[in-house]
C-alpha atoms as a PDB file:
ATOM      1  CA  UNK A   1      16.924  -4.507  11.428  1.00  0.00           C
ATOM      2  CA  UNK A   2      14.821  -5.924  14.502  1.00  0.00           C
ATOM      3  CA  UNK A   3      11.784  -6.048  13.203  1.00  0.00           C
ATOM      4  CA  UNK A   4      10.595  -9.844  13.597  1.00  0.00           C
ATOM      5  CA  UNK A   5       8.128  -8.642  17.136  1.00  0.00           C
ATOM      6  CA  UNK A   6       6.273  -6.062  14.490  1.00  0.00           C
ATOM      7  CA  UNK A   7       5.962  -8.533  12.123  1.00  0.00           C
ATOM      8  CA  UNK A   8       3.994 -10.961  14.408  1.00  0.00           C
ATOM      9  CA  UNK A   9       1.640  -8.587  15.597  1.00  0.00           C
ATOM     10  CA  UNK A  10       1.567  -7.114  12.648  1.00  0.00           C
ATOM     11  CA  UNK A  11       0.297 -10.697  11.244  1.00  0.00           C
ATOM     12  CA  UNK A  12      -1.836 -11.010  13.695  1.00  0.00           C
ATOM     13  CA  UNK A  13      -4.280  -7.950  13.099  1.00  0.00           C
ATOM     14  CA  UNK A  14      -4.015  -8.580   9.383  1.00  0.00           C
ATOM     15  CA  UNK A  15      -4.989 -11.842   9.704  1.00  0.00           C
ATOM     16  CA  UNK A  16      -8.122 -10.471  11.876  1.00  0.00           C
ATOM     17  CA  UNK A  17      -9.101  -7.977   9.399  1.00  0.00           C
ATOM     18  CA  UNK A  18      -7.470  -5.188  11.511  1.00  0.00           C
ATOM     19  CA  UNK A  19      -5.696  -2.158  10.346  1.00  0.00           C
ATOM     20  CA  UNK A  20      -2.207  -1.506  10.818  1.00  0.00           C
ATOM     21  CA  UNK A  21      -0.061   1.578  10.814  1.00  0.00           C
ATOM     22  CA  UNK A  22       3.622   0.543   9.598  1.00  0.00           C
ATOM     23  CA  UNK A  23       6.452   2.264   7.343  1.00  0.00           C
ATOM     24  CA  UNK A  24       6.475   1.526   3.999  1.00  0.00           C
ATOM     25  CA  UNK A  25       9.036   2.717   0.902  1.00  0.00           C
ATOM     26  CA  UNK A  26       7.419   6.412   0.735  1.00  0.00           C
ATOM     27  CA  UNK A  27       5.595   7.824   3.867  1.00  0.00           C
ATOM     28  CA  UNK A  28       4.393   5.902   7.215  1.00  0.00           C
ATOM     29  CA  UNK A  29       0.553   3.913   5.405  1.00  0.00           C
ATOM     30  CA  UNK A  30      -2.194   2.686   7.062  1.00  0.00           C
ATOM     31  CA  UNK A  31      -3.134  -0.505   5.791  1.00  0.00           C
ATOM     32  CA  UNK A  32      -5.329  -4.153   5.898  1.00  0.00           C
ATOM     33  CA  UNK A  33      -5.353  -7.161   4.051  1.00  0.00           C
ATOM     34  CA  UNK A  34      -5.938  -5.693   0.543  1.00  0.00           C
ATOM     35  CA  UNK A  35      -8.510  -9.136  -0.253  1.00  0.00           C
ATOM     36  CA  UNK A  36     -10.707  -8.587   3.162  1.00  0.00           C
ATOM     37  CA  UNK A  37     -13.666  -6.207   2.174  1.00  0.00           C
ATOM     38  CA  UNK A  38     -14.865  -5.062   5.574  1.00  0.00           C
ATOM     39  CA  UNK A  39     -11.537  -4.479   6.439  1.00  0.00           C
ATOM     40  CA  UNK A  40     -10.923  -1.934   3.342  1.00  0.00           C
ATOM     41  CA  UNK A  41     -13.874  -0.705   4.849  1.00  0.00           C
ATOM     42  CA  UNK A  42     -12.500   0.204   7.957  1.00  0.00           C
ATOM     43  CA  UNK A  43      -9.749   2.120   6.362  1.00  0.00           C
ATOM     44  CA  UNK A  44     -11.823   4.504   3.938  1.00  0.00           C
ATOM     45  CA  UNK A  45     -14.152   5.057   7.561  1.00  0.00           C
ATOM     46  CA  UNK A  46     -10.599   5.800   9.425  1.00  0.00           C
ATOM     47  CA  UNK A  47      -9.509   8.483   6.759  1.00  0.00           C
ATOM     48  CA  UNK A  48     -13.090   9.660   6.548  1.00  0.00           C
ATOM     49  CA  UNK A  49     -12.959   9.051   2.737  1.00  0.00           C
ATOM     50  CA  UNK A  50     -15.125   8.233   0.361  1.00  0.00           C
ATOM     51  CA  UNK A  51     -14.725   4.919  -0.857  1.00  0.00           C
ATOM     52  CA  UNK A  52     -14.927   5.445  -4.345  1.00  0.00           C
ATOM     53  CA  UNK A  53     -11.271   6.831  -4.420  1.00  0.00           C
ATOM     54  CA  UNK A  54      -8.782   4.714  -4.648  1.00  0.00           C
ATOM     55  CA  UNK A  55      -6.096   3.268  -2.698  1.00  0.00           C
ATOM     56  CA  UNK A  56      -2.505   1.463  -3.330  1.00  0.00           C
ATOM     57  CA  UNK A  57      -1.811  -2.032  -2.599  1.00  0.00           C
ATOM     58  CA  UNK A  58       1.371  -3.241  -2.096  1.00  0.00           C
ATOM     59  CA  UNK A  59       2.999  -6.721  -2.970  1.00  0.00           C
ATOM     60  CA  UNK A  60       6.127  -8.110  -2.193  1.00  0.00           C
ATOM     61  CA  UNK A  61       7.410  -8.878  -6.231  1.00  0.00           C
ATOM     62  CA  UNK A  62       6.300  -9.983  -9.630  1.00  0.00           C
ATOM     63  CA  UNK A  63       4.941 -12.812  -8.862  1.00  0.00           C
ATOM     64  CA  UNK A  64       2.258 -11.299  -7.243  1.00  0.00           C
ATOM     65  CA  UNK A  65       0.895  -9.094  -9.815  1.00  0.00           C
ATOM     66  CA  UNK A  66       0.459 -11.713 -11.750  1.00  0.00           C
ATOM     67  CA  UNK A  67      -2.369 -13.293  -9.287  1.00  0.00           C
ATOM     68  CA  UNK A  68      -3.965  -9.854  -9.104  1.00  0.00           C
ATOM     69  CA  UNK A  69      -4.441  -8.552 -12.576  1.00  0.00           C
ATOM     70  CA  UNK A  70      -5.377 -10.022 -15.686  1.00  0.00           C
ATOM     71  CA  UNK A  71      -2.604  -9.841 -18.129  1.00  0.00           C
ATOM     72  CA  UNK A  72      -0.670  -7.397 -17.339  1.00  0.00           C
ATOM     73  CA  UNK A  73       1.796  -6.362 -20.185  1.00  0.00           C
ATOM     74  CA  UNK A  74       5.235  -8.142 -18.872  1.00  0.00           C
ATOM     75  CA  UNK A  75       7.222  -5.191 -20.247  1.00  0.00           C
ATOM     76  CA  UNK A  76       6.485  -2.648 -17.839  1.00  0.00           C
ATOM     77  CA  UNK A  77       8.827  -4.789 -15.085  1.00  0.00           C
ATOM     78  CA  UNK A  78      11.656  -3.940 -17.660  1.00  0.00           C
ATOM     79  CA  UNK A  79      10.721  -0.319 -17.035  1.00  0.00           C
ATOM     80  CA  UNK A  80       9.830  -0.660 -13.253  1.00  0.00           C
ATOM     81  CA  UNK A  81      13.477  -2.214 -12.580  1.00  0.00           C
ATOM     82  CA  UNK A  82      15.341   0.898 -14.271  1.00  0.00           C
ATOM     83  CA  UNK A  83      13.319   2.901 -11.610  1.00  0.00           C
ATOM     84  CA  UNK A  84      15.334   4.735  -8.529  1.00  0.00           C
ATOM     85  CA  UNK A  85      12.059   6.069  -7.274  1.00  0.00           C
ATOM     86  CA  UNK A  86       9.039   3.683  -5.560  1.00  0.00           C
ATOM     87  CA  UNK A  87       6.500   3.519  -8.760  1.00  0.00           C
ATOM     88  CA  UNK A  88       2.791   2.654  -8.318  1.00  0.00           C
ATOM     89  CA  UNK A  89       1.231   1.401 -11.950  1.00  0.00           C
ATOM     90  CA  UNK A  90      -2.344   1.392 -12.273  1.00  0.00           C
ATOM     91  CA  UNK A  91      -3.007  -1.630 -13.856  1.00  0.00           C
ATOM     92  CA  UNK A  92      -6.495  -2.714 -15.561  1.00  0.00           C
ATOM     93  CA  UNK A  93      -8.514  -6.219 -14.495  1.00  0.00           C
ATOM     94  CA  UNK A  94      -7.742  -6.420 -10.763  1.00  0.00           C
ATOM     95  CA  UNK A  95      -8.810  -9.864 -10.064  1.00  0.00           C
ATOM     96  CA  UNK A  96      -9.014 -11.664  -6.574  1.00  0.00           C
ATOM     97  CA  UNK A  97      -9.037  -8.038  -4.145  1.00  0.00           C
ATOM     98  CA  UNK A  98     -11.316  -6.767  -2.268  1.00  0.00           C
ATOM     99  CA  UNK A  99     -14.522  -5.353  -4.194  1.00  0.00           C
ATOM    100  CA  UNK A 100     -14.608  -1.994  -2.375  1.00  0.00           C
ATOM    101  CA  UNK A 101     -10.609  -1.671  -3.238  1.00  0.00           C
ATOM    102  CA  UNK A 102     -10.797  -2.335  -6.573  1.00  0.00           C
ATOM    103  CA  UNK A 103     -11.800   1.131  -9.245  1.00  0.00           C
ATOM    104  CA  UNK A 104     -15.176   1.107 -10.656  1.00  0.00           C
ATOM    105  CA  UNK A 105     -13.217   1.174 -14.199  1.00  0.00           C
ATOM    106  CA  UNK A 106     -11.741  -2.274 -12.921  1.00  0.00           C
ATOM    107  CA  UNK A 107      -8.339  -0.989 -12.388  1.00  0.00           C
ATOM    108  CA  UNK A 108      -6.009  -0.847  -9.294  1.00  0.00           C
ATOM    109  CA  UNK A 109      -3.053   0.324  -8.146  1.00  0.00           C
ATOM    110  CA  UNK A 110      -0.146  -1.298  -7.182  1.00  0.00           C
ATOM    111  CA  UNK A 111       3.647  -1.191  -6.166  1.00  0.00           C
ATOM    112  CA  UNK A 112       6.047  -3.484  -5.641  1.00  0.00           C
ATOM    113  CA  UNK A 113       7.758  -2.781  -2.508  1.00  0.00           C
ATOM    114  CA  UNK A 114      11.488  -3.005  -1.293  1.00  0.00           C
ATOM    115  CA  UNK A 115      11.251  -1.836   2.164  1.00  0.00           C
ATOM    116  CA  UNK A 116      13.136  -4.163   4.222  1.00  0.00           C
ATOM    117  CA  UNK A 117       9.651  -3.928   6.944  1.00  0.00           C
ATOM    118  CA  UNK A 118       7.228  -4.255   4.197  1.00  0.00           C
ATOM    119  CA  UNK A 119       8.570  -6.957   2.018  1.00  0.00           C
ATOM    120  CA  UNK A 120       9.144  -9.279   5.117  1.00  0.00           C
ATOM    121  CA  UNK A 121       5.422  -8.744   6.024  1.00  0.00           C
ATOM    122  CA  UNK A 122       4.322  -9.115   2.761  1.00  0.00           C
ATOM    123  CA  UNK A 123       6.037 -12.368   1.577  1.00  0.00           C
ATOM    124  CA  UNK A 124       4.449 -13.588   5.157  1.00  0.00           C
ATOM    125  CA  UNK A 125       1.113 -13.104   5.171  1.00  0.00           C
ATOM    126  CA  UNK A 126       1.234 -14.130   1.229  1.00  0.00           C
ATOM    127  CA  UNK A 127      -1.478 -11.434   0.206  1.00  0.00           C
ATOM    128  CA  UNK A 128      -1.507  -8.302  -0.887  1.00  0.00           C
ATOM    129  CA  UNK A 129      -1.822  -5.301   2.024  1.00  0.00           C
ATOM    130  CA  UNK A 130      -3.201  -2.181   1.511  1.00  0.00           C
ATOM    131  CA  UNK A 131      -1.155   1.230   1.549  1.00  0.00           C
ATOM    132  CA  UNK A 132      -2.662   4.363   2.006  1.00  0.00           C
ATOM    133  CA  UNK A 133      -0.925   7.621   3.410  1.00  0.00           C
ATOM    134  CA  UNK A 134      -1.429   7.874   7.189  1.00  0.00           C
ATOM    135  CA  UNK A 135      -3.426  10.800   7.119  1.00  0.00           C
ATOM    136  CA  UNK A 136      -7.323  11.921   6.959  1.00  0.00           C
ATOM    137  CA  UNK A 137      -8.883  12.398   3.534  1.00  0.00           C
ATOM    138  CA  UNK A 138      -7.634  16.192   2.144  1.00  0.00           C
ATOM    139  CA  UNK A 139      -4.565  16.523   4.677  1.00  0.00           C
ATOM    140  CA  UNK A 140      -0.727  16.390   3.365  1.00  0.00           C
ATOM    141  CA  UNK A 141       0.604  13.185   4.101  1.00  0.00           C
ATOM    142  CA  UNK A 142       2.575  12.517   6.972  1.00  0.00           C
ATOM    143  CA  UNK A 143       6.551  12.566   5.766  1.00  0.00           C
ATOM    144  CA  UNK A 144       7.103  11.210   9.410  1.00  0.00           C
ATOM    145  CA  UNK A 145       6.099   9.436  11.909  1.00  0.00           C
ATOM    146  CA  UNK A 146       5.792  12.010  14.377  1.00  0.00           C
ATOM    147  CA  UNK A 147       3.532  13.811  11.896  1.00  0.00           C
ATOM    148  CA  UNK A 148       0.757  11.128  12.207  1.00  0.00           C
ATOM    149  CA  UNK A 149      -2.129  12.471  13.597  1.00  0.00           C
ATOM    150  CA  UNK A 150      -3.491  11.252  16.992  1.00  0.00           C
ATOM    151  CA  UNK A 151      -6.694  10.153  15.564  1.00  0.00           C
ATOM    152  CA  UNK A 152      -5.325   8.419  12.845  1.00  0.00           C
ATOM    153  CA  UNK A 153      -2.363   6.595  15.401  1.00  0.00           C
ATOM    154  CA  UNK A 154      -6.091   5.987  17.915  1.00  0.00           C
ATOM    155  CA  UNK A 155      -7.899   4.274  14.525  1.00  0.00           C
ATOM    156  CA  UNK A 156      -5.426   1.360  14.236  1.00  0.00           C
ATOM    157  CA  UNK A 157      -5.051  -2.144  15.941  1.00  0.00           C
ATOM    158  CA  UNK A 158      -1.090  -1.945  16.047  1.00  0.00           C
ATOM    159  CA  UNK A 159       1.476   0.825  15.501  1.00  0.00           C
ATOM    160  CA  UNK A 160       4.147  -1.120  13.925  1.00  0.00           C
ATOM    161  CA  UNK A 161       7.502   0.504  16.065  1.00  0.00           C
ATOM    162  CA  UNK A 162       9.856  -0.185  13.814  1.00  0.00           C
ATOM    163  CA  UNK A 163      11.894   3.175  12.180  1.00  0.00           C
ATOM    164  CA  UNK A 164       9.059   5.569  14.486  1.00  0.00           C
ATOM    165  CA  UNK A 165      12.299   7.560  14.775  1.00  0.00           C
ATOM    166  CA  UNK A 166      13.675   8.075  11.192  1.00  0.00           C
ATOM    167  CA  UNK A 167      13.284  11.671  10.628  1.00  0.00           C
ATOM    168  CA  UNK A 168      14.415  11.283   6.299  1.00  0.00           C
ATOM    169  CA  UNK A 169      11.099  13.101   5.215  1.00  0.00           C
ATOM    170  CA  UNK A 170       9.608  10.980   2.667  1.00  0.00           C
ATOM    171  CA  UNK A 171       7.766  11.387  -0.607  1.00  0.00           C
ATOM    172  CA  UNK A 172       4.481   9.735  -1.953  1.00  0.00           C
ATOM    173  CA  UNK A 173       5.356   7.338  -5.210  1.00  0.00           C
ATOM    174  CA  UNK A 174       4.931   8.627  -8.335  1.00  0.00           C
ATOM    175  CA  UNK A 175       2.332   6.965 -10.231  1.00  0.00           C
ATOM    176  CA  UNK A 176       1.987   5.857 -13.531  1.00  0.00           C
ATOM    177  CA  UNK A 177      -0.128   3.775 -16.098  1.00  0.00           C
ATOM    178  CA  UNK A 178       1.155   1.437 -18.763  1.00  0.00           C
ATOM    179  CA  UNK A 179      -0.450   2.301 -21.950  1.00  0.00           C
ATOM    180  CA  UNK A 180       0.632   0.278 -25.025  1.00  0.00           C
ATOM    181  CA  UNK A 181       4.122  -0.304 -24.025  1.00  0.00           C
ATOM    182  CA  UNK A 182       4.055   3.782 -23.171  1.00  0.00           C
ATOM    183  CA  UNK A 183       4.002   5.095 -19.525  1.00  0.00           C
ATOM    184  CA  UNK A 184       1.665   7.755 -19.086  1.00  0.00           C
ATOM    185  CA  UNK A 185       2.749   9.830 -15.145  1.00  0.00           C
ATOM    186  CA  UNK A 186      -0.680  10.236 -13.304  1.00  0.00           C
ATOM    187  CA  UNK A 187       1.399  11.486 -10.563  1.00  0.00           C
ATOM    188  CA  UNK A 188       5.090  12.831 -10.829  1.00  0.00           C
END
């Protein structure tokens, strides 16, 4: 696991309000510091989305929800911990993200993320990063990293090289919301 020359750069163009394109616990995301507006920008102009539709920030444990929503209901870690699959909750009152990130209900979505890459980036830079599959608005997602467009890999400030080769195809997170101590799948 030599990953420590992608996580420098990788600091570097977060810190800068770049965008990154790194491996993450589903498929290969683009993302940007998840608090830096013009920077969230960039992303939804990248995928050529709109930027009403929302995207997945990812944080490195527990902890950090806790500085990015408003009371979040403490149970659903219980449920997140029996999970074998990477689960993004929706949670209401984002507080302290970017205002172009954030749903215009006031909700956002995040996951808490394992990969080895990912959580040593994340616990670095000490602020939530944004995760979005590397592809343009209304294509599949990428499983692999060889299945990243050109124009999305030629929209970035740093390709992060670490597991470019890993061929294991993977799959989007499912997606849930935490409803009165009752999960309700948004996305299977």
């Amino acid at each position: 696991m030599d990953f420590e020359q992608d996580i420098v750069e990788s600091l570097k163009v977060l810190h800068n309000g770049g965008l990154l394109l790194y491996p993450t616990d589903t498929v290969w995301g683009i993302g940007c510091d998840a608090t830096n507006e013009a920077a969230v920008a960039k992303v939804y102009a990248l995928k050529q989305r709109p930027d009403k539709k929302a995207m997945i920030v990812l944080v490195p444990d527990e902890r950090e929800i806790l500085k990015y929503v408003s009371g979040p209901d403490l149970s659903l870690f219980d449920y997140l911990q029996e999970q074998e699959r990477p689960t993004t909750v929706v949670y209401e009152g984002a507080i302290g993200l970017a205002d172009n990130l954030i749903s215009e209900d006031g909700s956002i979505a995040i996951r808490i993320c394992e990969e080895p890459f990912c959580k040593h980036l994340l616990k670095r830079f000490r602020k939530p990063v944004v995760s979005t599959s590397a592809n343009l608005s209304g294509q599949p997602p990428a499983p692999v990293f060889s299945a990243i467009s050109n124009e999305i890999k030629n929209g970035v400030d740093y390709i992060v090289n670490y597991r470019q080769t890993d061929e294991e195809r993977a799959m989007p997170s499912k997606l849930i919301k935490w409803e009165g101590g009752k999960v309700v799948v948004l996305r299977p």
